[in-house]
C-alpha atoms as a PDB file:
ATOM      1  CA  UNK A   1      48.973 -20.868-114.207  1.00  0.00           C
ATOM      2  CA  UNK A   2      47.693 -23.305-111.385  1.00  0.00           C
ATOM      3  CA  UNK A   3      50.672 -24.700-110.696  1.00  0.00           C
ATOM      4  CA  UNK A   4      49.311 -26.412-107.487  1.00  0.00           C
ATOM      5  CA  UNK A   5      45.601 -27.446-106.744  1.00  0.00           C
ATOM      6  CA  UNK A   6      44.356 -28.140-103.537  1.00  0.00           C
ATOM      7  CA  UNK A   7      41.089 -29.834-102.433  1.00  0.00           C
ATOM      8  CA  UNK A   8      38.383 -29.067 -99.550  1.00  0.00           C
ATOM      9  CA  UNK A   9      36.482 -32.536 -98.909  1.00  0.00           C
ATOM     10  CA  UNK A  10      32.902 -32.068 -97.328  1.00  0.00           C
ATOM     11  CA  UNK A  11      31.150 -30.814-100.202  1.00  0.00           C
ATOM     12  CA  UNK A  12      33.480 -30.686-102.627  1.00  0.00           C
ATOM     13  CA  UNK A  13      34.990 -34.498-103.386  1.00  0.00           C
ATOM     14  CA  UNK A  14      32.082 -36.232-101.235  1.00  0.00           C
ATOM     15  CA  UNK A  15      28.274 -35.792-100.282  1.00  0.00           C
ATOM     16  CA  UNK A  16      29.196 -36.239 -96.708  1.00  0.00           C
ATOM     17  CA  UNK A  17      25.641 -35.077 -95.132  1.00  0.00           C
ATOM     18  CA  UNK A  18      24.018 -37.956 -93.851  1.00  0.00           C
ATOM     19  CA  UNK A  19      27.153 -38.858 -91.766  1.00  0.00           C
ATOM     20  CA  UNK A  20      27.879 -35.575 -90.400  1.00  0.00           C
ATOM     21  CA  UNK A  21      24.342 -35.141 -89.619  1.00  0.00           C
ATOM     22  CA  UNK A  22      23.893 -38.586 -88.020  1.00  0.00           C
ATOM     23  CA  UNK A  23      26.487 -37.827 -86.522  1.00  0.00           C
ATOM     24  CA  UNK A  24      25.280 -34.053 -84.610  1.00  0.00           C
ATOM     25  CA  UNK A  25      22.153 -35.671 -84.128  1.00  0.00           C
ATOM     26  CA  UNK A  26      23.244 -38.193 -82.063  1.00  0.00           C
ATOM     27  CA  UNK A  27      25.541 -36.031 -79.671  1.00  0.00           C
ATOM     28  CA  UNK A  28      23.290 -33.959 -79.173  1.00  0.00           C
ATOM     29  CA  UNK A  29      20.587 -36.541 -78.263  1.00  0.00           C
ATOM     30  CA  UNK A  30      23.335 -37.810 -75.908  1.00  0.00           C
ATOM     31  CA  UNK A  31      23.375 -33.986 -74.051  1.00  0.00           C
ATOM     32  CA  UNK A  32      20.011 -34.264 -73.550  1.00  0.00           C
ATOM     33  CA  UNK A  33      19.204 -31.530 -76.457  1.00  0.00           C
ATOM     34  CA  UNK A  34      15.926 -31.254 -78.409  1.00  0.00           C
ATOM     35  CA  UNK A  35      13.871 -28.909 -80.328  1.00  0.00           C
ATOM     36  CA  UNK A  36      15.331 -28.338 -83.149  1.00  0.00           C
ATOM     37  CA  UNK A  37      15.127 -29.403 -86.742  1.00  0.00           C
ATOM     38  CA  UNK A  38      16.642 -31.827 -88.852  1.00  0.00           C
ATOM     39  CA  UNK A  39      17.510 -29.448 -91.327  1.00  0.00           C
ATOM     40  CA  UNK A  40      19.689 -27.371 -88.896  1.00  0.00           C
ATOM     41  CA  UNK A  41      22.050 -29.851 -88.688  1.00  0.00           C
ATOM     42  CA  UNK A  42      23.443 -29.155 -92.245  1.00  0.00           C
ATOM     43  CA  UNK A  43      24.720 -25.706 -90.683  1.00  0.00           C
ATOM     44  CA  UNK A  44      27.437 -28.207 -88.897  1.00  0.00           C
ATOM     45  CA  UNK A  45      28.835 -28.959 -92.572  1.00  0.00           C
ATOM     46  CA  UNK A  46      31.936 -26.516 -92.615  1.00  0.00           C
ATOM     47  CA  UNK A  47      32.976 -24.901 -90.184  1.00  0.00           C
ATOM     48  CA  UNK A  48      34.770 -25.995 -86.838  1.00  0.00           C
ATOM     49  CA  UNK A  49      32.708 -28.415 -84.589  1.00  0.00           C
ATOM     50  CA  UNK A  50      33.666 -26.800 -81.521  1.00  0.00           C
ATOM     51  CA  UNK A  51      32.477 -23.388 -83.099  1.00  0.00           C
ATOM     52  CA  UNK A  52      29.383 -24.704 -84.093  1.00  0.00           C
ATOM     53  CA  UNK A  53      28.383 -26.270 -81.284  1.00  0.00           C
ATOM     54  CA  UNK A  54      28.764 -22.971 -79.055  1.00  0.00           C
ATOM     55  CA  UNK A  55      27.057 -20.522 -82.357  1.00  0.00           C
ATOM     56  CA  UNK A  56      24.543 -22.854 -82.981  1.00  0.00           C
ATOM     57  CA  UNK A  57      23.142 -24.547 -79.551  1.00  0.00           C
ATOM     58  CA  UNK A  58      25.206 -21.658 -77.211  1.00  0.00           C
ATOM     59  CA  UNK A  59      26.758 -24.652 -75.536  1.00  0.00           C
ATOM     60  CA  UNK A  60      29.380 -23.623 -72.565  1.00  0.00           C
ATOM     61  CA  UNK A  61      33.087 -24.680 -73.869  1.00  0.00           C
ATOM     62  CA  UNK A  62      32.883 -27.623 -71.084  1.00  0.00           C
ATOM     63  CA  UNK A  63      29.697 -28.875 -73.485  1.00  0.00           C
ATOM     64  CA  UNK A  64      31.068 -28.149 -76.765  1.00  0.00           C
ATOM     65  CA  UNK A  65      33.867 -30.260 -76.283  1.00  0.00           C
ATOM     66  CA  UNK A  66      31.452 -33.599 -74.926  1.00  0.00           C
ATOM     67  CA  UNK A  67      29.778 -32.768 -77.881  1.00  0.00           C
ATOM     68  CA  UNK A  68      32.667 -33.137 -79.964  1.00  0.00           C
ATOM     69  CA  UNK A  69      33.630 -36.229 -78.655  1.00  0.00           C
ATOM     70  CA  UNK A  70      30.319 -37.642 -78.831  1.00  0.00           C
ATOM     71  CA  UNK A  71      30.332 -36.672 -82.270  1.00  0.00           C
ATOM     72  CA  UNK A  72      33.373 -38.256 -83.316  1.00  0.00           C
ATOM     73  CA  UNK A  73      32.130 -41.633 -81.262  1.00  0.00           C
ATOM     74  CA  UNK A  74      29.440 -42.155 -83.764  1.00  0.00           C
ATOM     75  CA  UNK A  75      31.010 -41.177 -86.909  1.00  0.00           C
ATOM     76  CA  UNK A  76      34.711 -43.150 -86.663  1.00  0.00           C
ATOM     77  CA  UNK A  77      32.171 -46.153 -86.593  1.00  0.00           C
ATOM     78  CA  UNK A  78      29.269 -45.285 -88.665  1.00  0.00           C
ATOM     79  CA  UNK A  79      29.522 -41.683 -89.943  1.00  0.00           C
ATOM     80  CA  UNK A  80      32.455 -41.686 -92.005  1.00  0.00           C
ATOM     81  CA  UNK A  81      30.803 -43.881 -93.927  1.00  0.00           C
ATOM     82  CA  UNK A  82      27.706 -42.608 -94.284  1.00  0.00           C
ATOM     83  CA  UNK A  83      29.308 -40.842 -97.124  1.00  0.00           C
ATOM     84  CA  UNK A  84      29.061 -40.767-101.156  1.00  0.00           C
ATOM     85  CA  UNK A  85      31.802 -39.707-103.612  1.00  0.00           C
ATOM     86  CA  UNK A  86      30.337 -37.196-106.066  1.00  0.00           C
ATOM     87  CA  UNK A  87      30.356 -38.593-109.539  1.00  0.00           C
ATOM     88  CA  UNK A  88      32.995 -36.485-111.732  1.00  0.00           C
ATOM     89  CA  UNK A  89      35.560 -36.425-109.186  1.00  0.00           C
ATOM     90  CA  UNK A  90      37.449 -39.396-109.423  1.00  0.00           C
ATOM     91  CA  UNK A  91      38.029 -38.553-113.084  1.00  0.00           C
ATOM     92  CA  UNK A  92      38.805 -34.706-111.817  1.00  0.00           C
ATOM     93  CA  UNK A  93      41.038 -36.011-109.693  1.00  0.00           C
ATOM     94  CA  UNK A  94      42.974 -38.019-112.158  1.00  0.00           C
ATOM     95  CA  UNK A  95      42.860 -35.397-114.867  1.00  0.00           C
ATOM     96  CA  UNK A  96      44.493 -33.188-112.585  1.00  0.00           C
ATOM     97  CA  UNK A  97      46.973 -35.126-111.552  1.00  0.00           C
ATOM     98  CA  UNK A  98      47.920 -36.486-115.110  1.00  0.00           C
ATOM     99  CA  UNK A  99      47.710 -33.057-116.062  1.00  0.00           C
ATOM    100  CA  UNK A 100      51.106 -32.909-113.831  1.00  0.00           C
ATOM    101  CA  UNK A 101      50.062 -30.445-111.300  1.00  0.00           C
ATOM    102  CA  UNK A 102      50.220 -31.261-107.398  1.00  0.00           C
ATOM    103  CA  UNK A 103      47.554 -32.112-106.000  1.00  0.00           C
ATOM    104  CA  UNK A 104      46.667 -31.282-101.996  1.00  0.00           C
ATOM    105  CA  UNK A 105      43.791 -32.322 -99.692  1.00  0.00           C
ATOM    106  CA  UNK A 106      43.004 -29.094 -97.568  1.00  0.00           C
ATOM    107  CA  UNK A 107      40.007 -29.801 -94.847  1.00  0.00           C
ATOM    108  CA  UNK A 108      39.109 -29.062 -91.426  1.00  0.00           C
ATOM    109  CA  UNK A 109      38.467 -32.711 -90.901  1.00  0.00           C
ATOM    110  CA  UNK A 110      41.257 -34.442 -88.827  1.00  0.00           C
ATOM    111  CA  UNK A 111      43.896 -36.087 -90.485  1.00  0.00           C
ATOM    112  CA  UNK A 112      42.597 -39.666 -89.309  1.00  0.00           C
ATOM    113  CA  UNK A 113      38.760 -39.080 -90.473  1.00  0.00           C
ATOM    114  CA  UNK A 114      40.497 -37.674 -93.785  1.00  0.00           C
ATOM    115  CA  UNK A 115      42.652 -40.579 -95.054  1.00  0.00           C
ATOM    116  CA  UNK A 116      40.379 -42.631 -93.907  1.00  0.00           C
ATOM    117  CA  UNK A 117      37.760 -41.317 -96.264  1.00  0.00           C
ATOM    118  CA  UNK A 118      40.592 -41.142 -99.299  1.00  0.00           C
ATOM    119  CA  UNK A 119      41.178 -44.723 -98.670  1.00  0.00           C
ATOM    120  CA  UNK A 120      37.910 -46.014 -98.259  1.00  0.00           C
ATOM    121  CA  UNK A 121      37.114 -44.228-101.974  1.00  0.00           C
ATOM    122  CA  UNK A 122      40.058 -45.154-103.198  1.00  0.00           C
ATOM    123  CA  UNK A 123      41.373 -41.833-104.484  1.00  0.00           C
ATOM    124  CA  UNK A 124      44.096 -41.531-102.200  1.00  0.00           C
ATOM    125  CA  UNK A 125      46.669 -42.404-104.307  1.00  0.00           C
ATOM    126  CA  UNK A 126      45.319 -38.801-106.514  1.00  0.00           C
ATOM    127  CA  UNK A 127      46.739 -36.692-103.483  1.00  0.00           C
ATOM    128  CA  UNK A 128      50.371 -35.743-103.164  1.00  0.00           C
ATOM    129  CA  UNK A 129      50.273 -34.004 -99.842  1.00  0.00           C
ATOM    130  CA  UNK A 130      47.261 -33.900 -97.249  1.00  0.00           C
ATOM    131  CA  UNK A 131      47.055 -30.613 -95.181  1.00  0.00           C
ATOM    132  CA  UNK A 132      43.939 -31.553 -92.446  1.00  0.00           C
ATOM    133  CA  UNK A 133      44.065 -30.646 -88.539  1.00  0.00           C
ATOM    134  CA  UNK A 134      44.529 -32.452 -85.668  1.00  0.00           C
ATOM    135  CA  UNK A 135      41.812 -34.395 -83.184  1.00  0.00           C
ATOM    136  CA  UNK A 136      43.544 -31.988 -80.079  1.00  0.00           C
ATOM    137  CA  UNK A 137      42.333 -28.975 -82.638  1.00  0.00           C
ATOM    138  CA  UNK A 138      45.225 -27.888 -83.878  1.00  0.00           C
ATOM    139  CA  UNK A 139      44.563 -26.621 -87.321  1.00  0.00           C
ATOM    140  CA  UNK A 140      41.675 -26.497 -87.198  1.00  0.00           C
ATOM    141  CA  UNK A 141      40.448 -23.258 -89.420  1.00  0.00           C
ATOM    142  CA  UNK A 142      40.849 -23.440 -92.914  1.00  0.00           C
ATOM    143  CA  UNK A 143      43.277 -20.504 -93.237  1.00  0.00           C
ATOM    144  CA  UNK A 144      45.245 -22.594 -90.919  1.00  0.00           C
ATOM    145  CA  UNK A 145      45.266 -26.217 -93.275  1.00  0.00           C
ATOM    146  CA  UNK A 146      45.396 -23.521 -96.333  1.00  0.00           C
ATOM    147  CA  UNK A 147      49.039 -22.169 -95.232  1.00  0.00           C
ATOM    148  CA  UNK A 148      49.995 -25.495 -93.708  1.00  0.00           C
ATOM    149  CA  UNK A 149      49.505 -27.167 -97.272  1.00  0.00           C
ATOM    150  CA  UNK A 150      51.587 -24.367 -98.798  1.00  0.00           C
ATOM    151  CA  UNK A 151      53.746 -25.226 -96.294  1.00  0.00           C
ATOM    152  CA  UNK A 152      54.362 -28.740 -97.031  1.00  0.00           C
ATOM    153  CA  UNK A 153      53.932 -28.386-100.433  1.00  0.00           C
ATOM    154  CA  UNK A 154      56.429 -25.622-100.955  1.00  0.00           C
ATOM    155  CA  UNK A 155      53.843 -24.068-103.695  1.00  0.00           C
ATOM    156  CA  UNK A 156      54.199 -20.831-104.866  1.00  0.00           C
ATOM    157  CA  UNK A 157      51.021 -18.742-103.092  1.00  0.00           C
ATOM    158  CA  UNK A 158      50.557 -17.403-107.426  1.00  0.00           C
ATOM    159  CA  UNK A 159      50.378 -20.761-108.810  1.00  0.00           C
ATOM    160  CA  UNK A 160      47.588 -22.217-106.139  1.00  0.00           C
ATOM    161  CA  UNK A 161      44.487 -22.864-106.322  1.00  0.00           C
ATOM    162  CA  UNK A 162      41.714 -23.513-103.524  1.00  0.00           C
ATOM    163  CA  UNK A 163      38.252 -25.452-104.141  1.00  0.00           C
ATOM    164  CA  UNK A 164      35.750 -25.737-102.146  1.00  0.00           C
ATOM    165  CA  UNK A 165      32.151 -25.294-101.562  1.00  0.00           C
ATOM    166  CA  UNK A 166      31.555 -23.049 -98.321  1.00  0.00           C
ATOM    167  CA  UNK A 167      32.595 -19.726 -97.817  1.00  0.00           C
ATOM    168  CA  UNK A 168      35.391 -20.758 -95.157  1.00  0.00           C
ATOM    169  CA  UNK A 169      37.284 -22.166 -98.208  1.00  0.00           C
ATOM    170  CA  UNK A 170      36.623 -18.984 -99.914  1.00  0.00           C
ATOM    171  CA  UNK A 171      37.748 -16.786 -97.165  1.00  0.00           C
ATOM    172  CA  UNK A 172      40.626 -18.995 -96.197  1.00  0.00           C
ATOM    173  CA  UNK A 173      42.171 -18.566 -99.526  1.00  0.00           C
ATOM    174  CA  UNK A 174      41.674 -14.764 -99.750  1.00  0.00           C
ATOM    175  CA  UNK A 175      43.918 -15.358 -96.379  1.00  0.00           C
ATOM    176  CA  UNK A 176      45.865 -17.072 -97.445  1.00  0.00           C
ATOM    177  CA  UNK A 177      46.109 -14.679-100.593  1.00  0.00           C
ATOM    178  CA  UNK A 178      45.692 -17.675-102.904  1.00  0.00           C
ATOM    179  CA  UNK A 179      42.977 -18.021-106.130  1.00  0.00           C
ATOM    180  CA  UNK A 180      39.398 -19.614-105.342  1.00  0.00           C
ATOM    181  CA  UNK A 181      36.950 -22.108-106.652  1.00  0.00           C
ATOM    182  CA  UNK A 182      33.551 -22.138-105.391  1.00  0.00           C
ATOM    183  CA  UNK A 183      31.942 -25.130-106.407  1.00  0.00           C
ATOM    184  CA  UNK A 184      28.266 -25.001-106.255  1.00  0.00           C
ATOM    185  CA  UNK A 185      26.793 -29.083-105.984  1.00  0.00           C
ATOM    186  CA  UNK A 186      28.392 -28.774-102.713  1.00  0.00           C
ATOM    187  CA  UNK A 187      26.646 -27.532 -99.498  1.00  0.00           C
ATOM    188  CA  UNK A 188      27.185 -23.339 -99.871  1.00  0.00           C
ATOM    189  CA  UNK A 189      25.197 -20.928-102.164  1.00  0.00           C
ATOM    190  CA  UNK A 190      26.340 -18.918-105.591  1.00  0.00           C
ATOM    191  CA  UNK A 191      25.663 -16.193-103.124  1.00  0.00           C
ATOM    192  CA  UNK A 192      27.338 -16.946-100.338  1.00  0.00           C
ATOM    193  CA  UNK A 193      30.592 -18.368-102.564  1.00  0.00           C
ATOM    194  CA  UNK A 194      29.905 -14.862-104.545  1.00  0.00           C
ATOM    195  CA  UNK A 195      30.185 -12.883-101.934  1.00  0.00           C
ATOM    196  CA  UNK A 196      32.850 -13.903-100.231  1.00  0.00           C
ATOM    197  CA  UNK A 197      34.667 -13.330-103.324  1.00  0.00           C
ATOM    198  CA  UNK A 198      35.199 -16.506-105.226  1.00  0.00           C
ATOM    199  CA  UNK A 199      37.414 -15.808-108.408  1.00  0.00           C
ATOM    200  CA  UNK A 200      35.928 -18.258-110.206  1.00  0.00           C
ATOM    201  CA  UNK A 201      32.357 -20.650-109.853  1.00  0.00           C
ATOM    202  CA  UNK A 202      32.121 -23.964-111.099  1.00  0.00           C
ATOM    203  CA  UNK A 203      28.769 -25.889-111.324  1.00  0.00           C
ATOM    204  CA  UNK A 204      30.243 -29.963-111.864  1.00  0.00           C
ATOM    205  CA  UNK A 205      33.457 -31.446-111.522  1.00  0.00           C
ATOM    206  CA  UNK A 206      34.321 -31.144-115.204  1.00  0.00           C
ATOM    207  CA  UNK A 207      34.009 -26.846-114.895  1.00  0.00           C
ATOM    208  CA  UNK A 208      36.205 -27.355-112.360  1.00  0.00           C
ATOM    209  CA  UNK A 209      39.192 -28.754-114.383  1.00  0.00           C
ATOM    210  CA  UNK A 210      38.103 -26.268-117.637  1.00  0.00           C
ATOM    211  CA  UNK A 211      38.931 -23.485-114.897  1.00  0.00           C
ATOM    212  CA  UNK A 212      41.967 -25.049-113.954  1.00  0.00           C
ATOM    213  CA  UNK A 213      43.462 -25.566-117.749  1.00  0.00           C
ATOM    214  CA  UNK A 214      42.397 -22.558-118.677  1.00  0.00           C
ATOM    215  CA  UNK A 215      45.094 -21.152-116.187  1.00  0.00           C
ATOM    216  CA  UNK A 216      47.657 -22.369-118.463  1.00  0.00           C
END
């Protein structure tokens, strides 16, 4: 039974891709960089900035880091809100919680950017503990936020659940030897959810919870 259900948030409670892509777009127009396609920039959606920056642009760590701060200059004022709650998940959110199982926020995204976001949609008040890293990137792999929610939620690692759209959610659960949900209106692939060994796919918001009750 899942006891305990905890929630990426890129991709799985909001369509955050025109923010986070502003967002790259305009740090690296700020280094100076060019050449590339639009398109690339949805690559960024996922994994650690810092990582990205270096796999995706081989930036030196001195660069990686301006380019995280220039990131995070646009989007605190205009990113974050260049942002869309997927429909379904408000009432996910509150079926699940009503359903009386804890609910957990679990993202890369730093704790500020993240309750932020929660507030802004109003679902905050859905979440009973929010596992996120820190701006100094602390915590910032999702293994990491995955054991650091178990942590503070004193679940039992049997009765948890991860969802999430991207294989890092995937892969941090296997970690973090917890169950999987790869949720595919998000940002990752059946394949790439698939093979990083997903127990379980859901296509909306309302498979989602079916997977969850079905637990019972």
């Amino acid at each position: 039974m899942y006891k305990n259900v905890f929630f990426d948030l890129d991709g799985t409670l909001t369509d955050s891709a025109e923010g986070i892509t502003n967002s790259v777009e305009y740090a690296l127009n700020r280094l100076g960089i060019t050449g590339y396609e639009r398109s690339e920039l949805y690559k960024f959606i996922g994994p650690p900035l810092m990582d990205s920056f270096e796999e995706f642009f081989g930036l030196s760590e001195e660069k990686c880091m301006e380019g995280v701060r220039l990131y995070r200059e646009y989007f605190s004022e205009k990113g974050i809100y260049e942002n869309k709650l997927y429909g379904g998940v408000k009432e996910l959110l509150e079926k699940t919680r009503r359903s009386g199982r804890t609910v957990a926020l679990a993202t890369s995204k730093p704790r500020e950017f993240a309750e932020e976001i929660l507030r802004y949609f109003d679902i905050a008040k859905y979440f009973d503990h929010i596992a996120a890293a820190e701006m100094n990137g602390k915590r910032n792999r999702k293994e990491d936020v995955i054991n650091y929610a178990l942590e503070i939620s004193g679940a039992k690692r049997e009765e948890t659940v991860m969802v999430g759209d991207r294989k890092f959610d995937i892969l941090g659960a296997k970690s973090a030897e917890i169950a999987s949900i790869g949720v595919l209106y998000g940002f990752g692939s059946e394949a790439e959810l698939v093979e990083a060994g997903a127990d379980h796919i859901a296509k909306t918001p309302e498979e989602i919870f079916e997977i969850i009750v079905c637990s019972d």
